[in-house]
Structures are given as C-alpha cells and as structure tokens.
C-alpha atoms as a PDB file:
ATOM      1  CA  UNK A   1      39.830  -4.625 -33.972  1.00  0.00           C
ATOM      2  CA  UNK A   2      41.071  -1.758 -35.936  1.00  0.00           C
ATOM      3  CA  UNK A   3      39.070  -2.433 -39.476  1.00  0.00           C
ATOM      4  CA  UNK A   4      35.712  -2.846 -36.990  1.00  0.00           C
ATOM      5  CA  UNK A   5      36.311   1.223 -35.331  1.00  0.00           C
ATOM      6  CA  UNK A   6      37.264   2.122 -39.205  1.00  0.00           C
ATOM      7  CA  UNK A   7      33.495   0.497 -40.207  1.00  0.00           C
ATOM      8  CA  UNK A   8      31.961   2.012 -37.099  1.00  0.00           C
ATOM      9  CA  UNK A   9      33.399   5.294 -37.822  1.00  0.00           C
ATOM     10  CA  UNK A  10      32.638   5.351 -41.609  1.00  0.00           C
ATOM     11  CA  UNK A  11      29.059   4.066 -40.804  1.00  0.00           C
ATOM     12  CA  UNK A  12      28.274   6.962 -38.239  1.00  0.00           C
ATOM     13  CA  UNK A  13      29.922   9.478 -40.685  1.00  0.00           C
ATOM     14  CA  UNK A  14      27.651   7.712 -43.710  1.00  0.00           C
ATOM     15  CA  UNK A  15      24.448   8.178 -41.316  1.00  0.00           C
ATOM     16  CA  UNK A  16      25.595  11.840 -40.285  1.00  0.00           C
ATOM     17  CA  UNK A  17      25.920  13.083 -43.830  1.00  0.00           C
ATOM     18  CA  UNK A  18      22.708  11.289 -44.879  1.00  0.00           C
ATOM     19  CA  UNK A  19      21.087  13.057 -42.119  1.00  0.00           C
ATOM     20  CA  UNK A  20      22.473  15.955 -42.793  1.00  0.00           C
ATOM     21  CA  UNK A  21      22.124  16.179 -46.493  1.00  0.00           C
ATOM     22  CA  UNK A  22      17.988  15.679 -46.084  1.00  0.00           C
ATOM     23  CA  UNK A  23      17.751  17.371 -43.801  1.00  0.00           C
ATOM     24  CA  UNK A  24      18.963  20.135 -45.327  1.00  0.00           C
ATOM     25  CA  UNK A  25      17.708  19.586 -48.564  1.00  0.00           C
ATOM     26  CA  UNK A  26      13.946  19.373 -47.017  1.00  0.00           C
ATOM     27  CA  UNK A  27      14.509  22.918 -45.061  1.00  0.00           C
ATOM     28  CA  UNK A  28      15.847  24.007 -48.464  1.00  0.00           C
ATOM     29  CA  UNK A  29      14.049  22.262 -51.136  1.00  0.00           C
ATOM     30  CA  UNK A  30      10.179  23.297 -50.534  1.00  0.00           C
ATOM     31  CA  UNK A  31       8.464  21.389 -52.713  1.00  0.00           C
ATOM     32  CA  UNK A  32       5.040  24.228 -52.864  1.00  0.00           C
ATOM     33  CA  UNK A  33       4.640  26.048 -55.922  1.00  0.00           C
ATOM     34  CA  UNK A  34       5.896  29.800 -55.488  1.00  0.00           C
ATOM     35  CA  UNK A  35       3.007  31.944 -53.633  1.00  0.00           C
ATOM     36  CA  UNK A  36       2.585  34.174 -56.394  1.00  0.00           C
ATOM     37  CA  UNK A  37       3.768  35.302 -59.589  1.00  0.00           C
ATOM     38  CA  UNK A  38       6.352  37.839 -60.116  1.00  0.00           C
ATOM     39  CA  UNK A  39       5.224  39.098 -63.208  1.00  0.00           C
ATOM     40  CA  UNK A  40       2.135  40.797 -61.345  1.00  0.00           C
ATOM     41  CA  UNK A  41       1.729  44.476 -61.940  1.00  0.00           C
ATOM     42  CA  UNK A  42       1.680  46.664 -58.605  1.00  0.00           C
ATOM     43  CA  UNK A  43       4.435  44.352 -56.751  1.00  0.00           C
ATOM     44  CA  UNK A  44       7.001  46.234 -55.167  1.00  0.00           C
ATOM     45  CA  UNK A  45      10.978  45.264 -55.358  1.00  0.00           C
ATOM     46  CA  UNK A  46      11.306  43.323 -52.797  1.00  0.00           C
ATOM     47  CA  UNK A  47       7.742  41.270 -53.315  1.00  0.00           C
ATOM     48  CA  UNK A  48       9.088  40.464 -56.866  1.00  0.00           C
ATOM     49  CA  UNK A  49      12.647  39.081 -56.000  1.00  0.00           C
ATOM     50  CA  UNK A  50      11.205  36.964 -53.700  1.00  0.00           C
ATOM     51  CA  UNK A  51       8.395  35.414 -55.694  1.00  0.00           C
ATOM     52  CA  UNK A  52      11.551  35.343 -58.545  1.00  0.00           C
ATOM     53  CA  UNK A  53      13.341  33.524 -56.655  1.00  0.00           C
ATOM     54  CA  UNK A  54      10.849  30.952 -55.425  1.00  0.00           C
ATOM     55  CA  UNK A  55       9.835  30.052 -58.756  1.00  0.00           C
ATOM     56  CA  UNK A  56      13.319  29.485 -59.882  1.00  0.00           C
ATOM     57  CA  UNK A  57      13.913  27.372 -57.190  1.00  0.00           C
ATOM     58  CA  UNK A  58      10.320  25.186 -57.739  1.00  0.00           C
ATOM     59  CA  UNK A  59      11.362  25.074 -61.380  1.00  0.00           C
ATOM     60  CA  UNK A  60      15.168  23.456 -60.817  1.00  0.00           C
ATOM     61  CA  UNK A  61      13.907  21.424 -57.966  1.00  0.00           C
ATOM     62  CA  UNK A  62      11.257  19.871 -61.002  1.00  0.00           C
ATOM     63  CA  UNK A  63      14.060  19.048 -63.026  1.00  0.00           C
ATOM     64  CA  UNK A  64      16.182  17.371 -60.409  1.00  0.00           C
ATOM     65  CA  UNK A  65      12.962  15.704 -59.085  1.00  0.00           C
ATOM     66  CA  UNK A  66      12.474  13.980 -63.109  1.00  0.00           C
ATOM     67  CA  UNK A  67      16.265  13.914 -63.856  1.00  0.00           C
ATOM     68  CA  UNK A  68      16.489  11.584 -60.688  1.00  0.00           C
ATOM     69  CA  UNK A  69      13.715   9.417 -61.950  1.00  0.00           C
ATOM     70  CA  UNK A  70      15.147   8.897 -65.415  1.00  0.00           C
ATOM     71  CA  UNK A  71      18.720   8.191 -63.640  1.00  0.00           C
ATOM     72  CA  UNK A  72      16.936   5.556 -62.179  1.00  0.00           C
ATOM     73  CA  UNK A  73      16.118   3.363 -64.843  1.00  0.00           C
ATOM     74  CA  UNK A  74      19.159   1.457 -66.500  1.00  0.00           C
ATOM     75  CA  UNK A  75      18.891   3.121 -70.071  1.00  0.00           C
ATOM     76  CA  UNK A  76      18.089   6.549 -69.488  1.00  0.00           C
ATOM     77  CA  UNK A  77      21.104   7.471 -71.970  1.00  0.00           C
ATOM     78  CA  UNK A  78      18.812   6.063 -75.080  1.00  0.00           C
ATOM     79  CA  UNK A  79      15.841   8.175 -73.313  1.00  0.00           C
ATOM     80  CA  UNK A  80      14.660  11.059 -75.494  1.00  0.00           C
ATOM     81  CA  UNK A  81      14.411  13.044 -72.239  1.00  0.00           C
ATOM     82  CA  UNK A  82      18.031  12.751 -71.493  1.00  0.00           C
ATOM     83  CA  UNK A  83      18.993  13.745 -74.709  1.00  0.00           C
ATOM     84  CA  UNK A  84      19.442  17.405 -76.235  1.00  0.00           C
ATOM     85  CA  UNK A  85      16.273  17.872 -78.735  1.00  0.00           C
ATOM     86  CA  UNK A  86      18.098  18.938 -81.723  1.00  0.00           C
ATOM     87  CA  UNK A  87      16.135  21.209 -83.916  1.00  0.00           C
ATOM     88  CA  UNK A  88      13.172  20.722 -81.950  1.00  0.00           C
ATOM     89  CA  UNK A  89      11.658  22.384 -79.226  1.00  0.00           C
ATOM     90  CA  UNK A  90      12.415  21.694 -75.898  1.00  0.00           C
ATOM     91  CA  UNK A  91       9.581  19.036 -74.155  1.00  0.00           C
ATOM     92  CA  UNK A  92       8.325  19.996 -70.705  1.00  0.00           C
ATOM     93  CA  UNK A  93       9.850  16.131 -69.502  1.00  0.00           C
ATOM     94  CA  UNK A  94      13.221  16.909 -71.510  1.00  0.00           C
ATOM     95  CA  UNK A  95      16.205  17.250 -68.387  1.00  0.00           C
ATOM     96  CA  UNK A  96      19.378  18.440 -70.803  1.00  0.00           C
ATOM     97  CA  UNK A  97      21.260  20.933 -69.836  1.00  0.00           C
ATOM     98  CA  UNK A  98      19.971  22.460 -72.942  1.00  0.00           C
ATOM     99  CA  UNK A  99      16.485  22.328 -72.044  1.00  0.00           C
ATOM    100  CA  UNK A 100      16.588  23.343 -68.393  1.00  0.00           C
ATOM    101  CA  UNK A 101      19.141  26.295 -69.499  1.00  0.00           C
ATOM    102  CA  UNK A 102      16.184  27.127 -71.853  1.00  0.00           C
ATOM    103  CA  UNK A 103      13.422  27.273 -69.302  1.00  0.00           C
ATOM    104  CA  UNK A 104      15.303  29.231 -67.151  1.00  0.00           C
ATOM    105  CA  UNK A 105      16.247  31.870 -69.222  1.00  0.00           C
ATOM    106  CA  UNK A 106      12.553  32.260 -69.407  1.00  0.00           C
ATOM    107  CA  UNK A 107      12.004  33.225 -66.496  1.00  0.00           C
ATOM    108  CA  UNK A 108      14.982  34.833 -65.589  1.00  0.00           C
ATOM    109  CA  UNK A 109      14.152  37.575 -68.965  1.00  0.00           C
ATOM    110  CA  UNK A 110      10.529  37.738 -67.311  1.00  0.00           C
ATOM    111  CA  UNK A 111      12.557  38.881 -64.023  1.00  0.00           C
ATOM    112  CA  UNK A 112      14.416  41.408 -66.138  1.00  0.00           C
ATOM    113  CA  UNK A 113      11.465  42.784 -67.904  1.00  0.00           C
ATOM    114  CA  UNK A 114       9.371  42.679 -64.498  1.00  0.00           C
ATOM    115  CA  UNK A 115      12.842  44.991 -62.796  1.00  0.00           C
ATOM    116  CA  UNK A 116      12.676  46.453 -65.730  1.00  0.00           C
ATOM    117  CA  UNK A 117       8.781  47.655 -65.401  1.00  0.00           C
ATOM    118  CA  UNK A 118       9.324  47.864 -61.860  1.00  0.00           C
ATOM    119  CA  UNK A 119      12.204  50.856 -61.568  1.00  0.00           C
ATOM    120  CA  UNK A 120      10.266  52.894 -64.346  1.00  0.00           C
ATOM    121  CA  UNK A 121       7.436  53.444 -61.974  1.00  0.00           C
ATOM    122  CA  UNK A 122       7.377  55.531 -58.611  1.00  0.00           C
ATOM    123  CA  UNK A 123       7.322  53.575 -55.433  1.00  0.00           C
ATOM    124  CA  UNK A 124       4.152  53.620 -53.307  1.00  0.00           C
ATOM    125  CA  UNK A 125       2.555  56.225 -52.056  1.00  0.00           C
ATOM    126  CA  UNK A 126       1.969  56.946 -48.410  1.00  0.00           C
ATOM    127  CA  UNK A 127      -0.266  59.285 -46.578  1.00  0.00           C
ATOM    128  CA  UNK A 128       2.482  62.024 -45.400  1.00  0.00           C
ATOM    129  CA  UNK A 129       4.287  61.641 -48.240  1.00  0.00           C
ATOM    130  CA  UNK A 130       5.401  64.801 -50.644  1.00  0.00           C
ATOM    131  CA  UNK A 131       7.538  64.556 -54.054  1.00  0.00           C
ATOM    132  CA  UNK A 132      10.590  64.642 -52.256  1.00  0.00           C
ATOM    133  CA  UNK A 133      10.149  61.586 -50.409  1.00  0.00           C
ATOM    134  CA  UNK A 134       8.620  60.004 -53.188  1.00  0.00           C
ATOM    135  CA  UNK A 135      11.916  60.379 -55.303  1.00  0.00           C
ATOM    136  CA  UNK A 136      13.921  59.028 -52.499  1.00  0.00           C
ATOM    137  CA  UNK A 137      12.619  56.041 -52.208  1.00  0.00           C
ATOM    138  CA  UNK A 138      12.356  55.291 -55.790  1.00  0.00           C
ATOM    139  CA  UNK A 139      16.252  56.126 -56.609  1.00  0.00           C
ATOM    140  CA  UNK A 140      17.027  53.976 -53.095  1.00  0.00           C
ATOM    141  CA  UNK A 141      14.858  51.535 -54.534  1.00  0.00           C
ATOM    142  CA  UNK A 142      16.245  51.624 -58.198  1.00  0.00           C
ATOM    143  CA  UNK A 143      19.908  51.527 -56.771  1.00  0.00           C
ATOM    144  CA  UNK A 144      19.090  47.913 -54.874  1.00  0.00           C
ATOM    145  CA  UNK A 145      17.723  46.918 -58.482  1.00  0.00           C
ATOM    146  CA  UNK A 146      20.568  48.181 -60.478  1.00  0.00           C
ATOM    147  CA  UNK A 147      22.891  44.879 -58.929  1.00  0.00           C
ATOM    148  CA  UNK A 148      19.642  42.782 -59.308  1.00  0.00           C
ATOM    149  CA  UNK A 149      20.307  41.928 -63.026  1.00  0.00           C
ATOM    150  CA  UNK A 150      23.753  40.373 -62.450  1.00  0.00           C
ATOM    151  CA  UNK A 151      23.445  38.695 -59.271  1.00  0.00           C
ATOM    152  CA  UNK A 152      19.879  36.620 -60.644  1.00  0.00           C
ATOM    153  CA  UNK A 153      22.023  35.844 -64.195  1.00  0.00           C
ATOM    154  CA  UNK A 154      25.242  34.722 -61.583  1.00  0.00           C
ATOM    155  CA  UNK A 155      23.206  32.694 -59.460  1.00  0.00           C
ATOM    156  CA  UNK A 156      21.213  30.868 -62.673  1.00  0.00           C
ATOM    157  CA  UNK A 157      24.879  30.333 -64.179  1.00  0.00           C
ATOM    158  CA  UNK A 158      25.935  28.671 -61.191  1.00  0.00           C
ATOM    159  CA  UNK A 159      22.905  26.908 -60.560  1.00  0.00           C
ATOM    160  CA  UNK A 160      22.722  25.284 -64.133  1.00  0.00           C
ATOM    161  CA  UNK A 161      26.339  24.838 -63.956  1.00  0.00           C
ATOM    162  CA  UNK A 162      25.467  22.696 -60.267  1.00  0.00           C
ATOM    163  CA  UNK A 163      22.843  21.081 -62.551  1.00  0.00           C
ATOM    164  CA  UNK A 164      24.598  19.797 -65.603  1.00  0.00           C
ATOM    165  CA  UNK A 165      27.646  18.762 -63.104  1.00  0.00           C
ATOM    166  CA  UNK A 166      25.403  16.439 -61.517  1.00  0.00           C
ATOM    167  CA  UNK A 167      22.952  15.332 -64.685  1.00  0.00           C
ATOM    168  CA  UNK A 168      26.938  14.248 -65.827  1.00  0.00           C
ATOM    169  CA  UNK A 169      28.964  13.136 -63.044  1.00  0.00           C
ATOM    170  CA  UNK A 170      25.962  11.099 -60.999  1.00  0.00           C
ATOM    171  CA  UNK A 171      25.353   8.520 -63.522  1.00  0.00           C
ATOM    172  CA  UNK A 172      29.836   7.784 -63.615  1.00  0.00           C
ATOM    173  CA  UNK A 173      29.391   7.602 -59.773  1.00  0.00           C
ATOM    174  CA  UNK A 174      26.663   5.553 -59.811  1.00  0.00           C
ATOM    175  CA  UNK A 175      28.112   3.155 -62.073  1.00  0.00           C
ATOM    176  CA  UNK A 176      31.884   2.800 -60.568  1.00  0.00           C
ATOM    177  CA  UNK A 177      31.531   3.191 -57.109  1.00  0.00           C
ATOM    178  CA  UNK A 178      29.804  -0.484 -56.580  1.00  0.00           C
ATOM    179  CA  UNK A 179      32.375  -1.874 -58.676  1.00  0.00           C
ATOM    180  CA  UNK A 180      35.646  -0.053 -57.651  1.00  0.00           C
ATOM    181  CA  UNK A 181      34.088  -1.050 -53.924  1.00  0.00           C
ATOM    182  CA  UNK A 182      33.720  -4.818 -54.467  1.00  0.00           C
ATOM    183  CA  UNK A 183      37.387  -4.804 -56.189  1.00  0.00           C
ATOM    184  CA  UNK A 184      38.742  -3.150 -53.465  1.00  0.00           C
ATOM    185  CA  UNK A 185      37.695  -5.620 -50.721  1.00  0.00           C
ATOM    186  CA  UNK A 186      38.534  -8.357 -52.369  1.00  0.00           C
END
C-alpha cells in the first residue's frame, strides 16, 4: 500500500510540474515576432527597451525551439548544427553556444548604439514645455539609461549561460535517466 501513495504522489507532482512548467512557459514564451524594431529613430527610452527586449527573447526562444529539434534525433552530436563552426561563419540553423552568443551580441551592440543615439538627443517636446523642463526630463531620462548597459549585458550573460547549461546537460539527462530508472526497479 505504501509504494502505490508513493506512485500516486509522484504522478500528481509529475502532472503538477508539467502543468506548471507550460504553462508558464506559454505565458512567458510568446512565440510573435517583436512588434517593432528597436533600432527605429524617434523611439523614446522606454519604447526601445521594450522592443529590445522582445526581440531578444523571440531570438533565444528560436534557438531553443531548433536546439530541441536537433536533440531529438539520435545523432545530433555528428550534426554540423550542434557543432561550433570553426573558422567559419556562424549558419542561421547553427545552435552552439558559440553561435547563439554571436547573434546575440548583435543585437545587444545594436541596443547599445540605439541607448547610445537615444541619450544624445532631447526628449520630446510637449506643448507647455520651456528649456527647463526639457533638460529635466532628458537627464531623468539619461540617468534610467546609464544602468541600462549593464543590466541588458547581465541578463544576456545569464541567459546564454541558461542556454549552453541546457544545450549540455539535456542530452546527459536524456540519456541516463531511462536507464538509471529501469536499473533501479529492478
């Protein structure tokens, strides 16, 4: 009686975290290409961050959407999209760290240059405004940009770091945990 509430229990948990995983991941995980493009002249600071961040999050979601594909298949190891390029250049289907580091460091140095571009110019006008107000809100603006830089680089770092953790560690789990669960029920 006690292994069948142990198999009850670890099937409702199972279910639970399946559930839970999805359904996070598609509340998460939008699958739409980004609204807009960042790099567009005449966006303000806060328009830009978000369409930066929506692209970066449409790009990763891309390679995690291929990288699962290729982990599929039994010798995605030999695959040249699995593999670091070499001296070549990196292939739109290629899923290596290398690779996906690559493509995001494009567009996190378009982000820079677009901040960049961004906290040389004034901020919008208004009606009632005079100079005074003008220069207020472009130094409060420039000083929520100023952090800007280093929190995008942290959160690509940690985000390719998530990336190449998984593009490593899935294919051991896959592998092992069917076998080290038949040997253990035997």
């Amino acid at each position: 009686m006690k292994i069948h509430k142990h198999i009850i229990v670890s099937l409702i948990s199972a279910i639970f975290t399946v559930i839970a995983v999805y359904g996070g991941y598609t509340i998460y995980a939008a699958g739409d290409e980004p609204d807009g493009n960042f790099r567009a002249p005449g966006l303000d600071f806060d328009e830009a961050l978000d369409l930066y961040h929506e692209e970066m999050n449409y790009y990763f979601n891309n390679k995690i959407e291929q990288l699962n594909t290729l982990l599929m298949e039994e010798d995605f190891f030999e695959k040249e999209e699995f593999k670091t390029p070499g001296d070549k250049v990196c292939a739109d289907e290629n899923v290596s760290t290398y690779c996906v580091s690559n493509g995001a460091l494009d567009i996190y140095l378009d982000y820079v240059f677009t901040l960049d571009r961004i906290s040389t110019e004034l901020s919008k006008l208004r009606e009632d405004d005079d100079v005074e107000d003008i220069f207020e809100r472009t130094l409060e603006r420039n000083q929520k940009i100023a952090p800007e830089y280093d929190i995008a680089k942290q959160a690509m770092e940690a985000t390719l770091a998530a990336y190449n953790e998984y593009r490593l560690a899935f294919p051991a789990h896959k592998k092992y945990r069917i076998k080290g669960f038949a040997k253990r029920n035997r």
